[in-house]
C-alpha atoms as a PDB file:
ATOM      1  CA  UNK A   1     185.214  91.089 114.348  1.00  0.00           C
ATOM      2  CA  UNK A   2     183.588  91.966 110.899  1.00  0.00           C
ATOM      3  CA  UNK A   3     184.790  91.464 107.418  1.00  0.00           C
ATOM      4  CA  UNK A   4     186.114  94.944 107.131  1.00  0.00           C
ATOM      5  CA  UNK A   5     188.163  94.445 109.875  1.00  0.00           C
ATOM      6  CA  UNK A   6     190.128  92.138 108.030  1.00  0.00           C
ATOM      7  CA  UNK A   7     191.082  94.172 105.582  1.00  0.00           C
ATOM      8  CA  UNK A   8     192.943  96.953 107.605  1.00  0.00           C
ATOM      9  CA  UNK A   9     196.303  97.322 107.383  1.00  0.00           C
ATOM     10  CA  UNK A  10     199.009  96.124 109.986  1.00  0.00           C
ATOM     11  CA  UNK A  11     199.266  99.654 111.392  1.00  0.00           C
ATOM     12  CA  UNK A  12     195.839  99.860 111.883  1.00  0.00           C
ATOM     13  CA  UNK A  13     195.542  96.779 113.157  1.00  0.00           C
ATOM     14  CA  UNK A  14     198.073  96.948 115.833  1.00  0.00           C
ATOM     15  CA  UNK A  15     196.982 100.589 116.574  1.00  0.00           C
ATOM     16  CA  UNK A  16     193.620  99.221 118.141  1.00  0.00           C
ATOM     17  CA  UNK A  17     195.478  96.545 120.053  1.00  0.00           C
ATOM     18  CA  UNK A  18     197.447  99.064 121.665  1.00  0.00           C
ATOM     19  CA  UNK A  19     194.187 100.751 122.559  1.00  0.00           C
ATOM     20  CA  UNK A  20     192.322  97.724 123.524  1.00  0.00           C
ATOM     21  CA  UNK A  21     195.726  96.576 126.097  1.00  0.00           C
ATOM     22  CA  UNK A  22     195.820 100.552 127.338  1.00  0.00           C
ATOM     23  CA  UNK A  23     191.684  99.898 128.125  1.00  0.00           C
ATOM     24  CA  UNK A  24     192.549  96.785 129.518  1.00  0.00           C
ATOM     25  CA  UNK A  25     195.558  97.741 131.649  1.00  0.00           C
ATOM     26  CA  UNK A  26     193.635 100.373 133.300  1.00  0.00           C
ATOM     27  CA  UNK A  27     191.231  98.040 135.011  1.00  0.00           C
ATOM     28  CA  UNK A  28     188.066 100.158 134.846  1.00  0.00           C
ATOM     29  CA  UNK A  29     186.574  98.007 132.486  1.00  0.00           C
ATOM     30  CA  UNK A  30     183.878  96.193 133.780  1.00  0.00           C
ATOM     31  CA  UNK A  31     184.321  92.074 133.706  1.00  0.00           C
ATOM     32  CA  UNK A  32     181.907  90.978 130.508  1.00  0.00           C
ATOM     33  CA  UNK A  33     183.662  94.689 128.406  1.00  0.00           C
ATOM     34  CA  UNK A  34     186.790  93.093 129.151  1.00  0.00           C
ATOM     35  CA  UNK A  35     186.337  89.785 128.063  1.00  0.00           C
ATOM     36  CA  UNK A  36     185.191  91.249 124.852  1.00  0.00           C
ATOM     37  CA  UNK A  37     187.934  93.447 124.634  1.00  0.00           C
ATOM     38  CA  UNK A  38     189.961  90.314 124.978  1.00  0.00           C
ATOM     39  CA  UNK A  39     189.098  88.587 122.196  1.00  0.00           C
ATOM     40  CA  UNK A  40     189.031  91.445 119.678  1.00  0.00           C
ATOM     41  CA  UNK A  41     192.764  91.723 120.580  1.00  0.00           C
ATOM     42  CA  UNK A  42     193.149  88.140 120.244  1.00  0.00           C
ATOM     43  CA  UNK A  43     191.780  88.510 116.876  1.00  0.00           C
ATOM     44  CA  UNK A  44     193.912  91.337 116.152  1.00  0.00           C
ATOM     45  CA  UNK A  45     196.935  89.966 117.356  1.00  0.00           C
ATOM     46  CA  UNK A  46     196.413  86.729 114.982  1.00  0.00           C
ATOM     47  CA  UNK A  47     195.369  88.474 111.899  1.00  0.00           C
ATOM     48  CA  UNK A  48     198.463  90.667 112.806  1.00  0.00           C
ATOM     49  CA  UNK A  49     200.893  87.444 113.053  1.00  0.00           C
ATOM     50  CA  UNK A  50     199.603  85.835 109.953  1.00  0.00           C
ATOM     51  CA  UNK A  51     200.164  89.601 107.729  1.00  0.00           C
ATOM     52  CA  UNK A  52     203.797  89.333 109.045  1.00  0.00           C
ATOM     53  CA  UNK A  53     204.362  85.611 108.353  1.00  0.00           C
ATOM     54  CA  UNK A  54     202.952  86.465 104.647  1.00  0.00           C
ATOM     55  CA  UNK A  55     205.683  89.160 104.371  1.00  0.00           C
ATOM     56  CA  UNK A  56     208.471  87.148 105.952  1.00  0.00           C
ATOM     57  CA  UNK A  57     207.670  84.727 102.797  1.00  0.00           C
ATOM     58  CA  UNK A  58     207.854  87.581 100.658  1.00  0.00           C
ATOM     59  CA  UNK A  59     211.271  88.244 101.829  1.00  0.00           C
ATOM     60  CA  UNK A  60     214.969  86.609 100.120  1.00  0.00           C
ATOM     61  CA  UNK A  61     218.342  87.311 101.433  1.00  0.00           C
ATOM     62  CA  UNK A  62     221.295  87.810  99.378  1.00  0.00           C
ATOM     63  CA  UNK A  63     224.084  85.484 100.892  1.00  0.00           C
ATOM     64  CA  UNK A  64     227.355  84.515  99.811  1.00  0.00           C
ATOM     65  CA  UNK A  65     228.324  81.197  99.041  1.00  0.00           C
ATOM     66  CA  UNK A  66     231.700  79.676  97.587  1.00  0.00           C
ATOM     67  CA  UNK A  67     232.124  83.094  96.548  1.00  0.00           C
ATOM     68  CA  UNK A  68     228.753  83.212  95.082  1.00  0.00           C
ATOM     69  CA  UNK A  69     225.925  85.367  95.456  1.00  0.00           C
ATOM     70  CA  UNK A  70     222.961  83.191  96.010  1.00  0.00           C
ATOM     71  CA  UNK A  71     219.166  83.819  96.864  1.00  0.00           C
ATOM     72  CA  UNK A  72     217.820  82.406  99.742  1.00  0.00           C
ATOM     73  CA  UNK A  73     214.318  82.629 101.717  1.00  0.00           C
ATOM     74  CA  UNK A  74     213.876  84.666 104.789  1.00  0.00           C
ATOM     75  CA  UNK A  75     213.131  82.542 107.807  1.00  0.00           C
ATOM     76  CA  UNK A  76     216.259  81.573 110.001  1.00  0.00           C
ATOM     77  CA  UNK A  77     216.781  83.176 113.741  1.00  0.00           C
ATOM     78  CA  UNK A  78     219.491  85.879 114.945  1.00  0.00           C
ATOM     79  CA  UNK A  79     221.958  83.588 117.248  1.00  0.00           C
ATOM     80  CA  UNK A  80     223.265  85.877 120.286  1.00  0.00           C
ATOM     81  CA  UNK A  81     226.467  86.992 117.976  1.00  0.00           C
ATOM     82  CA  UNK A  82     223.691  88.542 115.695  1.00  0.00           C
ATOM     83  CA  UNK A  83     224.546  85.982 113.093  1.00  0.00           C
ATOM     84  CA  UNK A  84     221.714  84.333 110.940  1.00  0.00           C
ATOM     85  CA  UNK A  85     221.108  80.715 111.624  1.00  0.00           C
ATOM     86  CA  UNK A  86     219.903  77.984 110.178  1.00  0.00           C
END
C-alpha cells in the first residue's frame, strides 16, 4: 500500500475491500494474487478500524444525570435491552 492510499476516505477505503473479498470469494485467483490481495485488505481493513476509532473519540453523548444534562464520551456497548453500558 502507498502513501496515497492512506489518505482515501472510509468509503473508498471499504469500497476496495469489498472488491478485493468479491475477487477473493470467487476463487479464480491464482495462489501468490491472492495472498497479495490478502494483505491489501488487511491493510484496508486496519486503516479502516483506526478512521472509525478516531471518530468514535470525536463523538459525546448527551445523558441525563440527577436530572442533569451532562456530556459524556462515546465508547460504552449496547447490552441486549439496547441500553448503553458502561
Amino acid at each position: 500500500m502507498t502513501n496515497e492510499t492512506l489518505e482515501i476516505s472510509f468509503e473508498e477505503a471499504m469500497a476496495q475491500l469489498e472488491t478485493i473479498v468479491e475477487q477473493l470469494e470467487d476463487g479464480d485467483v491464482p495462489l501468490e494474487k491472492a495472498i497479495d490481495l490478502f494483505q491489501q485488505g488487511m491493510k484496508l481493513s486496519q486503516m479502516c478500524s483506526k478512521k472509525l476509532e478516531q471518530v468514535e473519540q470525536k463523538i459525546e453523548m448527551i445523558v441525563e444525570e440527577g436530572g442533569e444534562l451532562k456530556r459524556k464520551p462515546f465508547g460504552g456497548t449496547l447490552d441486549e435491552t439496547g441500553e448503553l453500558g458502561e
